[in-house]
N, C-alpha and C. Protein backbone atom coordinates (compact mmCIF):
# COMPACT_ATOMS: atom_id res chain seq x y z
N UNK A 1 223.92 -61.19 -44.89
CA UNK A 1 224.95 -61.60 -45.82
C UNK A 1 225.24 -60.44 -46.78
N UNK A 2 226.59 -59.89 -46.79
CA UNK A 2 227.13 -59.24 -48.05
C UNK A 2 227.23 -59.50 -49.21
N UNK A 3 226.81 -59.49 -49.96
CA UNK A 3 227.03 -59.57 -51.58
C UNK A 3 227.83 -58.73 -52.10
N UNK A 4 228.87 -59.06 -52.30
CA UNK A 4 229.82 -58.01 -53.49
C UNK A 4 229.32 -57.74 -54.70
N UNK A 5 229.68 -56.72 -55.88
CA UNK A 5 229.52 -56.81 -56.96
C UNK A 5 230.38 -57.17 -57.63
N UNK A 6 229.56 -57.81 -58.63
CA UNK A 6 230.42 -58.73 -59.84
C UNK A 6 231.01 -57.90 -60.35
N UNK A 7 232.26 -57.78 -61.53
CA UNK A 7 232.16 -56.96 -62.90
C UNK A 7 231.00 -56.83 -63.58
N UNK A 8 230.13 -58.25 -63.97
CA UNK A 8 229.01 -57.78 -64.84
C UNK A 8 227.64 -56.73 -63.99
N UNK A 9 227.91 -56.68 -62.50
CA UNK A 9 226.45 -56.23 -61.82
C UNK A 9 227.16 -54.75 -61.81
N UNK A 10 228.29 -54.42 -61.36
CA UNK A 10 229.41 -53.53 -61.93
C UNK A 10 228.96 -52.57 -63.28
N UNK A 11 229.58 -53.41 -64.38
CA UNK A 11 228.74 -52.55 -65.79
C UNK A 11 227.77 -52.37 -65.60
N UNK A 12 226.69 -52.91 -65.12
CA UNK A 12 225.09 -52.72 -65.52
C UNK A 12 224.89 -51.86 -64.93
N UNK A 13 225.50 -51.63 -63.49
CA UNK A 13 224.89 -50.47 -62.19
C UNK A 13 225.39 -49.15 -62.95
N UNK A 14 226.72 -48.74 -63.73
CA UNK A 14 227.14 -47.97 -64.67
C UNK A 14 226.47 -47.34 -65.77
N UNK A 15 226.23 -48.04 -66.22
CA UNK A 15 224.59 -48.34 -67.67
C UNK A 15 223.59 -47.29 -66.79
N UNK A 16 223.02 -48.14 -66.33
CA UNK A 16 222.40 -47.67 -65.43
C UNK A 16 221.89 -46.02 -65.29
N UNK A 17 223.47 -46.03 -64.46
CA UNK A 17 223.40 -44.71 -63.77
C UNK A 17 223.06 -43.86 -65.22
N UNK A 18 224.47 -43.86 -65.94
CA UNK A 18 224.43 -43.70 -67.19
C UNK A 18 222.82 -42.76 -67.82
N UNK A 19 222.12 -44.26 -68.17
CA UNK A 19 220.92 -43.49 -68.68
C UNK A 19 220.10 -42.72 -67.26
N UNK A 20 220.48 -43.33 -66.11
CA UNK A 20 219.34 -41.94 -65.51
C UNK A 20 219.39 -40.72 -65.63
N UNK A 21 221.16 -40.21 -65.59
CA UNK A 21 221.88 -38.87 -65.38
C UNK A 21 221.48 -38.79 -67.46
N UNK A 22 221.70 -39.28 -68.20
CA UNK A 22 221.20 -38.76 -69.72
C UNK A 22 219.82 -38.33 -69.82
N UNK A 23 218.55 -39.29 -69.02
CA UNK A 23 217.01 -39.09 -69.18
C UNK A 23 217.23 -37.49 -68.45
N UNK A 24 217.71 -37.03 -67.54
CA UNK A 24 217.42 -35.74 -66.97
C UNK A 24 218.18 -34.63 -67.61
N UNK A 25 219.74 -34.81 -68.35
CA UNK A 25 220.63 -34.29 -68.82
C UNK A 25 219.86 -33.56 -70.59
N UNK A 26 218.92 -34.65 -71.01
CA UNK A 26 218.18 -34.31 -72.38
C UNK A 26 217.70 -33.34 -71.79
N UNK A 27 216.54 -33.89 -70.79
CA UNK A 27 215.73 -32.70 -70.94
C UNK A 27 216.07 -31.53 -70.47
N UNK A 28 217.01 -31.41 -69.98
CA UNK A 28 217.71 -29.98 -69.90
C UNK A 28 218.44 -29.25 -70.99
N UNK A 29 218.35 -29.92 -71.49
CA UNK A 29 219.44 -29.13 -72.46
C UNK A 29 218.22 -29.43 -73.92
N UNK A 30 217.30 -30.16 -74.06
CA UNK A 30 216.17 -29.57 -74.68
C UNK A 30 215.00 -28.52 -74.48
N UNK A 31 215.10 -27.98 -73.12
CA UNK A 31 213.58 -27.77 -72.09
C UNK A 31 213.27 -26.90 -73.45
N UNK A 32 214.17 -25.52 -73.73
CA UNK A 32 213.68 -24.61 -74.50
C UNK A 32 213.08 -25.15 -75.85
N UNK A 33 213.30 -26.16 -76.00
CA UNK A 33 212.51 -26.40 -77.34
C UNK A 33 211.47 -27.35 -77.51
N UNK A 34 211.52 -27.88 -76.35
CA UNK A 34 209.92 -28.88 -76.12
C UNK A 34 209.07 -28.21 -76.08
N UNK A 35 207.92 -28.50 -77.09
CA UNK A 35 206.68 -28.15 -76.94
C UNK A 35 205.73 -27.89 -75.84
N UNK A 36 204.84 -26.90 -76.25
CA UNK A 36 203.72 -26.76 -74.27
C UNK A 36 203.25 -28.21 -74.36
N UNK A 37 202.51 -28.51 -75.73
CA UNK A 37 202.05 -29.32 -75.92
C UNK A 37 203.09 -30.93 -75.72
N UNK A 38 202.93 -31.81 -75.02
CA UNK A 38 203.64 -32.91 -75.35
C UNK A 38 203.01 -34.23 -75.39
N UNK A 39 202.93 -35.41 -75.68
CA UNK A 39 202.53 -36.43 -75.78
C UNK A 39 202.56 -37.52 -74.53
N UNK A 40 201.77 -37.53 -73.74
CA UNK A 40 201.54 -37.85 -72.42
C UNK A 40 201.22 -39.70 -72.47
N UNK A 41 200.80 -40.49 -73.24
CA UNK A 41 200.22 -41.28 -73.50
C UNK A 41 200.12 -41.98 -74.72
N UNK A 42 200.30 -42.93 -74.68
CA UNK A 42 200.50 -43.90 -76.74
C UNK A 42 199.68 -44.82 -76.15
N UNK A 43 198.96 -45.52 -77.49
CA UNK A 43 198.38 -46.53 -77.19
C UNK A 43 198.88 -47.89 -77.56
N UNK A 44 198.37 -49.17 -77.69
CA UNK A 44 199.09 -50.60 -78.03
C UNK A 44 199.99 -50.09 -79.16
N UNK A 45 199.64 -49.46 -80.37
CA UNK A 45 199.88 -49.26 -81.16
C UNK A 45 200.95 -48.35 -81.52
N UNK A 46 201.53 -48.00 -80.44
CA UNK A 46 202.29 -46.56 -80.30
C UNK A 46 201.92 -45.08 -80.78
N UNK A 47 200.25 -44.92 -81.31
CA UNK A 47 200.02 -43.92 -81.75
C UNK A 47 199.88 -42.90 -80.31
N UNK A 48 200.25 -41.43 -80.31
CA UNK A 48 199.68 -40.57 -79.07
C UNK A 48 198.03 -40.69 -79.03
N UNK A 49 197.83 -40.76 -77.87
CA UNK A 49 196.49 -40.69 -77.53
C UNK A 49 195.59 -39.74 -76.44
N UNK A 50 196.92 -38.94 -75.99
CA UNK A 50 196.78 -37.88 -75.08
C UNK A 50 198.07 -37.17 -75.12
N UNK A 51 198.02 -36.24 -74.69
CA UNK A 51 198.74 -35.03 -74.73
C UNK A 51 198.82 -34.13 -73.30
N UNK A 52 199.89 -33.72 -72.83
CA UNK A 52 199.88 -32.72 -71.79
C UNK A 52 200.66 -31.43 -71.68
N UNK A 53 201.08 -30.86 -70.23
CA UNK A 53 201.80 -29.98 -70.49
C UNK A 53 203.66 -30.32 -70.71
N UNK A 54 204.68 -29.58 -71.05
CA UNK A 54 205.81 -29.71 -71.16
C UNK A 54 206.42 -30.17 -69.70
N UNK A 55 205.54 -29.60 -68.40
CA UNK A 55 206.26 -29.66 -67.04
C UNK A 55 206.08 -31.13 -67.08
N UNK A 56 204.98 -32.14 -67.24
CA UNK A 56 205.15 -33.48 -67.12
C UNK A 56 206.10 -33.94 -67.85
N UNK A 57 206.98 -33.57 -68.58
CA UNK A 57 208.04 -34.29 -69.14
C UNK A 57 208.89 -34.91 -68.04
N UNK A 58 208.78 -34.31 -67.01
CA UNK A 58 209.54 -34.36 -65.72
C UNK A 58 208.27 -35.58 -64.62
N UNK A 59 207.91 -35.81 -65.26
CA UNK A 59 207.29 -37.32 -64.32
C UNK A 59 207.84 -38.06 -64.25
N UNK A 60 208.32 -38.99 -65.25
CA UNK A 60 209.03 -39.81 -65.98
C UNK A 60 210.55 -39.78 -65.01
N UNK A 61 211.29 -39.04 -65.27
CA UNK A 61 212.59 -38.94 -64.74
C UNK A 61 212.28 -38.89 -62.87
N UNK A 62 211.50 -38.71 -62.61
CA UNK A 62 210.98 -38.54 -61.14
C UNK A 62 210.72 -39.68 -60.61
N UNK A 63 210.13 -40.25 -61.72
CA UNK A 63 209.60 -42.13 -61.16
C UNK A 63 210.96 -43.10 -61.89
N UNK A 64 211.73 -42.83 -62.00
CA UNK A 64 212.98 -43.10 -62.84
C UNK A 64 214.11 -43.06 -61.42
N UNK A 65 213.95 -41.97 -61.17
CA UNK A 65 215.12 -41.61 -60.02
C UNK A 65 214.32 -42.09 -58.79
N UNK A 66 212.73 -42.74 -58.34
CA UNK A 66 212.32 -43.11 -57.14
C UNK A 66 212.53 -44.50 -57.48
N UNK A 67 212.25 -45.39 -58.73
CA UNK A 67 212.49 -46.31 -58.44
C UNK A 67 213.68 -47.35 -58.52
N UNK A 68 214.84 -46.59 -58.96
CA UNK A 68 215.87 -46.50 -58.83
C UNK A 68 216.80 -46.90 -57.79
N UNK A 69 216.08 -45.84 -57.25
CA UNK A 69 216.42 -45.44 -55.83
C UNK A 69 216.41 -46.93 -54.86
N UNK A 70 214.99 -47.35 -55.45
CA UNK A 70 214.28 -48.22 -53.93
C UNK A 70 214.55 -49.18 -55.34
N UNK A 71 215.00 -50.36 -55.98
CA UNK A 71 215.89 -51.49 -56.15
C UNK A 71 217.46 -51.19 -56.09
N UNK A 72 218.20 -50.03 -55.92
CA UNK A 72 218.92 -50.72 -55.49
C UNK A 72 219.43 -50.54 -53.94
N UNK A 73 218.52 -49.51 -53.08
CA UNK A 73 218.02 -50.19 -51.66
C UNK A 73 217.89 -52.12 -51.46
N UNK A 74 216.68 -52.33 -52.02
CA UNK A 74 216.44 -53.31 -51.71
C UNK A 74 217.41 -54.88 -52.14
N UNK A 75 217.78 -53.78 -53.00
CA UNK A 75 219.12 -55.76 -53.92
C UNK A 75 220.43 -55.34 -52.43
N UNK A 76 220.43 -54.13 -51.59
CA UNK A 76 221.56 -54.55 -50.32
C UNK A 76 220.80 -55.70 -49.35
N UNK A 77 219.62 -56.04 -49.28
CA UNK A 77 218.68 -56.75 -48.22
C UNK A 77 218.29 -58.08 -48.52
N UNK A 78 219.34 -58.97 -49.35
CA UNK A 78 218.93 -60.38 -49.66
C UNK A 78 217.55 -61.02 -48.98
N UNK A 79 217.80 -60.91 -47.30
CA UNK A 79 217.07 -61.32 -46.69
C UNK A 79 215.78 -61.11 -46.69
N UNK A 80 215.47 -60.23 -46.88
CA UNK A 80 213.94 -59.45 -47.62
C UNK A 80 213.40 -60.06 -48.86
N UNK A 81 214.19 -60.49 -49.74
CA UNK A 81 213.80 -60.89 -50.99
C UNK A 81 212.94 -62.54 -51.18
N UNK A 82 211.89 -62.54 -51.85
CA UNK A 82 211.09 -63.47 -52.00
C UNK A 82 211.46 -64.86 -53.22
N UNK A 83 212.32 -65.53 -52.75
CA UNK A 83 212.47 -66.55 -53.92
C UNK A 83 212.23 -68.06 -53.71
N UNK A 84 211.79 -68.26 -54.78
CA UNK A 84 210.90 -69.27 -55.15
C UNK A 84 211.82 -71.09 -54.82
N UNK A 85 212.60 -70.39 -53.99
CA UNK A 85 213.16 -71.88 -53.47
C UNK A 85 213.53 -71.79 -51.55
N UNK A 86 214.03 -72.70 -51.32
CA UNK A 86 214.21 -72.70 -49.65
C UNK A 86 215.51 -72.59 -49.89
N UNK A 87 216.09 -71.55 -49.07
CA UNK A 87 217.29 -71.07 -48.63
C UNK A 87 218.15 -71.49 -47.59
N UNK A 88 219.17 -72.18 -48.00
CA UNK A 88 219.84 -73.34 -47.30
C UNK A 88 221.40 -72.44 -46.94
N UNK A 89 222.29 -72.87 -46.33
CA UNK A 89 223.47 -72.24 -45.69
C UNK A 89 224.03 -73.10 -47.13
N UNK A 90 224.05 -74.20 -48.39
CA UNK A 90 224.37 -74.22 -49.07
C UNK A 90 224.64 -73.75 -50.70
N UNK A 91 223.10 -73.41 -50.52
CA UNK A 91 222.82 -72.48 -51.73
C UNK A 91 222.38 -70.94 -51.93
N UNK A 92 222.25 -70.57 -50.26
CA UNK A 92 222.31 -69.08 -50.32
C UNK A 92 223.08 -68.06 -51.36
N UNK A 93 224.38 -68.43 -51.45
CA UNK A 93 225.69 -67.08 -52.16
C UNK A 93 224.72 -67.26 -53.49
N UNK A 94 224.53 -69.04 -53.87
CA UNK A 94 224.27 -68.82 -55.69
C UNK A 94 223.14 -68.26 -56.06
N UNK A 95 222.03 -68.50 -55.02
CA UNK A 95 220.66 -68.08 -55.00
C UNK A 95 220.32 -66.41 -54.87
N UNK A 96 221.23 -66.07 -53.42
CA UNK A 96 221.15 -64.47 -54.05
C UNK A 96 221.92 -63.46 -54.52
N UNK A 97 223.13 -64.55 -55.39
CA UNK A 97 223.78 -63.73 -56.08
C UNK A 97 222.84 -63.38 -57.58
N UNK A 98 222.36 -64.53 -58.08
CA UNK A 98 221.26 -64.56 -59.07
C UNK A 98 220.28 -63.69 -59.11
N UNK A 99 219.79 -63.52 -57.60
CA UNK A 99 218.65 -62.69 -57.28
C UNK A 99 219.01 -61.31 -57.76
N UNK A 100 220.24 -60.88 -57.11
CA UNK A 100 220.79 -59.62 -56.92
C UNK A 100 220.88 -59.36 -58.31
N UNK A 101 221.58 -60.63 -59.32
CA UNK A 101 221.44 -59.95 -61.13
C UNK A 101 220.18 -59.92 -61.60
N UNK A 102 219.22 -60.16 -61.21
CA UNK A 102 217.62 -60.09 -61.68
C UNK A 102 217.03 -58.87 -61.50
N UNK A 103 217.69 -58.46 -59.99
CA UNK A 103 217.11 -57.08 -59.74
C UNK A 103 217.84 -55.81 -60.72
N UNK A 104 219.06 -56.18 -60.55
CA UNK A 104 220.04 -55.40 -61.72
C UNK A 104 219.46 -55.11 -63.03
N UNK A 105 219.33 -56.27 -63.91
CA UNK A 105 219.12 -56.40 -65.11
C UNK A 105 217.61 -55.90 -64.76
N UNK A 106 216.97 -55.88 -64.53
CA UNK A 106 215.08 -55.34 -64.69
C UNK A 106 215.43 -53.81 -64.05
N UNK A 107 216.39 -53.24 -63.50
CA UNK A 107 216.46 -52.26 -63.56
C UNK A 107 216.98 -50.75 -64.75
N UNK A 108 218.22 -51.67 -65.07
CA UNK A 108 218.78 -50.91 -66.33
C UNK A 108 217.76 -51.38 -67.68
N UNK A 109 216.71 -52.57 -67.47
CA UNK A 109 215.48 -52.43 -68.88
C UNK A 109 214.83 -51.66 -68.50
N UNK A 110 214.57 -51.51 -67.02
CA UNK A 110 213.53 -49.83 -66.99
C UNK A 110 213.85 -48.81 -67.08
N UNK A 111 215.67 -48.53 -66.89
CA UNK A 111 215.81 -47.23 -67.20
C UNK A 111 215.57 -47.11 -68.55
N UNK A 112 215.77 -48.49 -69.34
CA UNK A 112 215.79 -48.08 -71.17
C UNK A 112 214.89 -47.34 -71.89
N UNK A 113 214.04 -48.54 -71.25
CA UNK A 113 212.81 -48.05 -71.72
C UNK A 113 212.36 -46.79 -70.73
N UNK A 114 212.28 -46.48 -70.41
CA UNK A 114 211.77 -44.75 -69.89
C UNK A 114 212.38 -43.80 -70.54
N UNK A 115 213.97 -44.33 -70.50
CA UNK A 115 214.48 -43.25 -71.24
C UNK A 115 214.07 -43.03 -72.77
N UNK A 116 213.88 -44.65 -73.37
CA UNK A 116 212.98 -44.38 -74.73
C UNK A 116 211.76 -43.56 -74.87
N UNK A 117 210.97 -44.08 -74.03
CA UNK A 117 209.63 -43.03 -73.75
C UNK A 117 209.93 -41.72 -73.57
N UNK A 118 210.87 -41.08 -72.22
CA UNK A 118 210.85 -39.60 -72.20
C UNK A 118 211.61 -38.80 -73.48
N UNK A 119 212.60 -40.06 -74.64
CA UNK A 119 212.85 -39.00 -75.80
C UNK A 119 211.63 -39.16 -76.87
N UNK A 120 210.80 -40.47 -76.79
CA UNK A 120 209.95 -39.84 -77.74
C UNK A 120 208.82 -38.86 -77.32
N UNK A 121 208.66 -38.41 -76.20
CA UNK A 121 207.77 -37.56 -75.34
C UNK A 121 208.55 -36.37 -75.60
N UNK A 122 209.06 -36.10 -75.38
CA UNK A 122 210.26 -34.76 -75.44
C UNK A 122 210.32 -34.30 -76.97
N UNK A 123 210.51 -35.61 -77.43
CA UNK A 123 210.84 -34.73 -79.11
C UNK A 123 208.87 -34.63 -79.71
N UNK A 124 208.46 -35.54 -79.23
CA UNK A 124 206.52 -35.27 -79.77
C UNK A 124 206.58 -36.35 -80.63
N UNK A 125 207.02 -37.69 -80.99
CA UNK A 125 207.32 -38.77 -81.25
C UNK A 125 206.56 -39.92 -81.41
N UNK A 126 205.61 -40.51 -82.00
CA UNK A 126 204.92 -41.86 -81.63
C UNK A 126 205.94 -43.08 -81.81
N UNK A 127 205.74 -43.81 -80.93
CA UNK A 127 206.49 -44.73 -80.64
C UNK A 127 206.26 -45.84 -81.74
N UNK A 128 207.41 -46.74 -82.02
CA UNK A 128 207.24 -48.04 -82.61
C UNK A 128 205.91 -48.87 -82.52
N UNK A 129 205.64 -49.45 -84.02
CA UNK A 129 204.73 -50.38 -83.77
C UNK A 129 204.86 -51.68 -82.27
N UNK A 130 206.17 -51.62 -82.45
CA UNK A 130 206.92 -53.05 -82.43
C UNK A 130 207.48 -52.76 -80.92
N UNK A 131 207.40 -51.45 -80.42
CA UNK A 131 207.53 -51.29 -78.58
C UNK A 131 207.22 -52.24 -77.73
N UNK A 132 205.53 -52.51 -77.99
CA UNK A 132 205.36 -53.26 -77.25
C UNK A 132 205.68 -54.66 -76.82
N UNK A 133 205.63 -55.24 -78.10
CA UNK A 133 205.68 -56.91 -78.10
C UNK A 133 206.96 -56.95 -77.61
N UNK A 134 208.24 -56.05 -78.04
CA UNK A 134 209.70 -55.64 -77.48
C UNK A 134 210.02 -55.76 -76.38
N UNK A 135 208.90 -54.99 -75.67
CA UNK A 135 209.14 -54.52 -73.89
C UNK A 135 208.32 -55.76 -73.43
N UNK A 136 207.39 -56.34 -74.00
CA UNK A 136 206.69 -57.50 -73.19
C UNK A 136 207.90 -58.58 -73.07
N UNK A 137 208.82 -59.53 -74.21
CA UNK A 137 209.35 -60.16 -74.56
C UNK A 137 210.31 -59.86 -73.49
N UNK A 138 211.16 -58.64 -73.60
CA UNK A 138 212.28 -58.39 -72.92
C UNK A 138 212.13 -58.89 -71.24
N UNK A 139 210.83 -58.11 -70.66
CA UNK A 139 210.54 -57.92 -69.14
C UNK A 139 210.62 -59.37 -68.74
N UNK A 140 209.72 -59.91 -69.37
CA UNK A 140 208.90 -61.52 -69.21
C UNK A 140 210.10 -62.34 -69.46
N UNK A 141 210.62 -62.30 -70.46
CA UNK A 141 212.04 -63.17 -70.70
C UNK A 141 213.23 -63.22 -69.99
N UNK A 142 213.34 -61.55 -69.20
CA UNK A 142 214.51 -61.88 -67.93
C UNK A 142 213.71 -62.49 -66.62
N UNK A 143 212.94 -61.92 -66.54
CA UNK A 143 212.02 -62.62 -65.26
C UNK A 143 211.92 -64.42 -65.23
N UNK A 144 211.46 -65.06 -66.38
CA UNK A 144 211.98 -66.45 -66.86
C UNK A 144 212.97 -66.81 -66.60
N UNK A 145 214.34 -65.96 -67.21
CA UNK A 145 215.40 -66.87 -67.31
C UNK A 145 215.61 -66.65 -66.28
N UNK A 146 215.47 -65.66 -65.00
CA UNK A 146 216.13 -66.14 -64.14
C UNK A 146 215.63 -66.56 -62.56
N UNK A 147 214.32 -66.79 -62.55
CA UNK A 147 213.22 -67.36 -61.91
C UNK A 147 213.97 -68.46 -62.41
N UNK A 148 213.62 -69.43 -63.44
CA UNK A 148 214.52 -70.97 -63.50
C UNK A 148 215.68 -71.14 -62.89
N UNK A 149 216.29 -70.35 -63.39
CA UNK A 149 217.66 -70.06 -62.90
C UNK A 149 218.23 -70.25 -61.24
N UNK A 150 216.98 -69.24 -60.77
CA UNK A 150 217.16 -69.41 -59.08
C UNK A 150 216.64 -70.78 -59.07
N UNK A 151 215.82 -71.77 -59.26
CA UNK A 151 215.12 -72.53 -59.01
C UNK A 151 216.25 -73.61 -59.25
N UNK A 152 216.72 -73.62 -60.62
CA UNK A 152 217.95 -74.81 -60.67
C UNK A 152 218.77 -74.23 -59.63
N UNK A 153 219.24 -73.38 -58.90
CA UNK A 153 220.58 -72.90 -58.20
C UNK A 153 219.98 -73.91 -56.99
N UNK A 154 218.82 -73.04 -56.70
CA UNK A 154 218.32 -73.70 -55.08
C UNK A 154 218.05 -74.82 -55.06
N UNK A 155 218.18 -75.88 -55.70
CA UNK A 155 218.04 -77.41 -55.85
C UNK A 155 219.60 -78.10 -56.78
N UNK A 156 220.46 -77.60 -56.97
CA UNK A 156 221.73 -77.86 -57.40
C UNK A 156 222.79 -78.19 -56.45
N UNK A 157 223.49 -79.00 -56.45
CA UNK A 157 224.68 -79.51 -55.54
C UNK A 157 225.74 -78.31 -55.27
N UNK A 158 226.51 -78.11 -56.99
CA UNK A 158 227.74 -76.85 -56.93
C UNK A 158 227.05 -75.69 -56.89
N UNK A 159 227.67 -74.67 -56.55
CA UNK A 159 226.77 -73.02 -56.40
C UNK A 159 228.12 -72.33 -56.66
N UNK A 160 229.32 -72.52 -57.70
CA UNK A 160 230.27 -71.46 -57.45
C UNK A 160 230.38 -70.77 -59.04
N UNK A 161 228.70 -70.49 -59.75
CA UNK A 161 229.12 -69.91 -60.95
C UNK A 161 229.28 -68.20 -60.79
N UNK A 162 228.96 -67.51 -61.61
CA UNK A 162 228.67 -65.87 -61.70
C UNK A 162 227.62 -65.48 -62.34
N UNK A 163 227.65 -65.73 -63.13
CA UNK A 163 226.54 -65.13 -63.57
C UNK A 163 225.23 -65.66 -63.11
């Protein structure tokens, strides 16, 4: 089954791209002024807790552009995808159109956040108290809303929303 993109899966894949081509675009156009020294590691707390060389600044954007790569491989392969209801010739479109925005949206929060991480890594930065509980809330809260979400679709009569 083909899945088109929405307008909204549309913007996001944009976003997206957006911050990957910015996470690699900084550090180029900072390299000369990043430190040898850089901040490799924060703890709960966002304080640094390790430190490395400047070339690992470039991890980050590496695992950025691989995993990237392989969701949005995998959001073309509905059929591959694991969801938490039985897949009927009635509720397939709503079920993995939903799916397909789940994979979307958890992708452009990982580019965010990486890209948050590689500028406070880049500039030598400790991160927010408040990162974490942020990034827990955010991850866990799209995963929720739309785990239910598939779950009401795949047990629902109508299936012709969008979002």
């Amino acid at each position: 089954m083909k899945l088109k993109y929405t307008k909204l899966q549309l913007a996001l894949e944009i976003i997206g791209l957006l911050l990957l081509v910015g996470m690699v675009t900084f550090i180029y156009i900072q390299w000369d002024q990043i430190p040898q020294q850089v901040p490799m590691h924060y703890n709960a707390l966002g304080e640094i807790d390790s430190w490395g060389s400047k070339y690992q600044t470039l991890i980050l954007p590496a695992i950025s552009i691989l995993l990237y790569s392989f969701m949005t491989v995998v959001s073309f392969f509905p059929q591959i995808w694991n969801v938490p209801v039985q897949i009927t010739d009635k509720n397939k479109e709503a079920v993995y159109l939903s799916t397909k925005n789940l994979i979307i949206f958890l992708k452009v929060e990982m580019l965010t956040i990486f890209f948050y991480l590689n500028y406070h890594t880049v500039t030598a930065q400790p991160l927010s108290i408040t990162f974490l509980p942020i990034l827990m809330i955010i991850i866990f809260g799209t995963l929720v809303f739309f785990i239910v979400r598939i779950i009401r679709l795949g047990n629902e009569k109508k299936y012709n929303r969008e979002f």
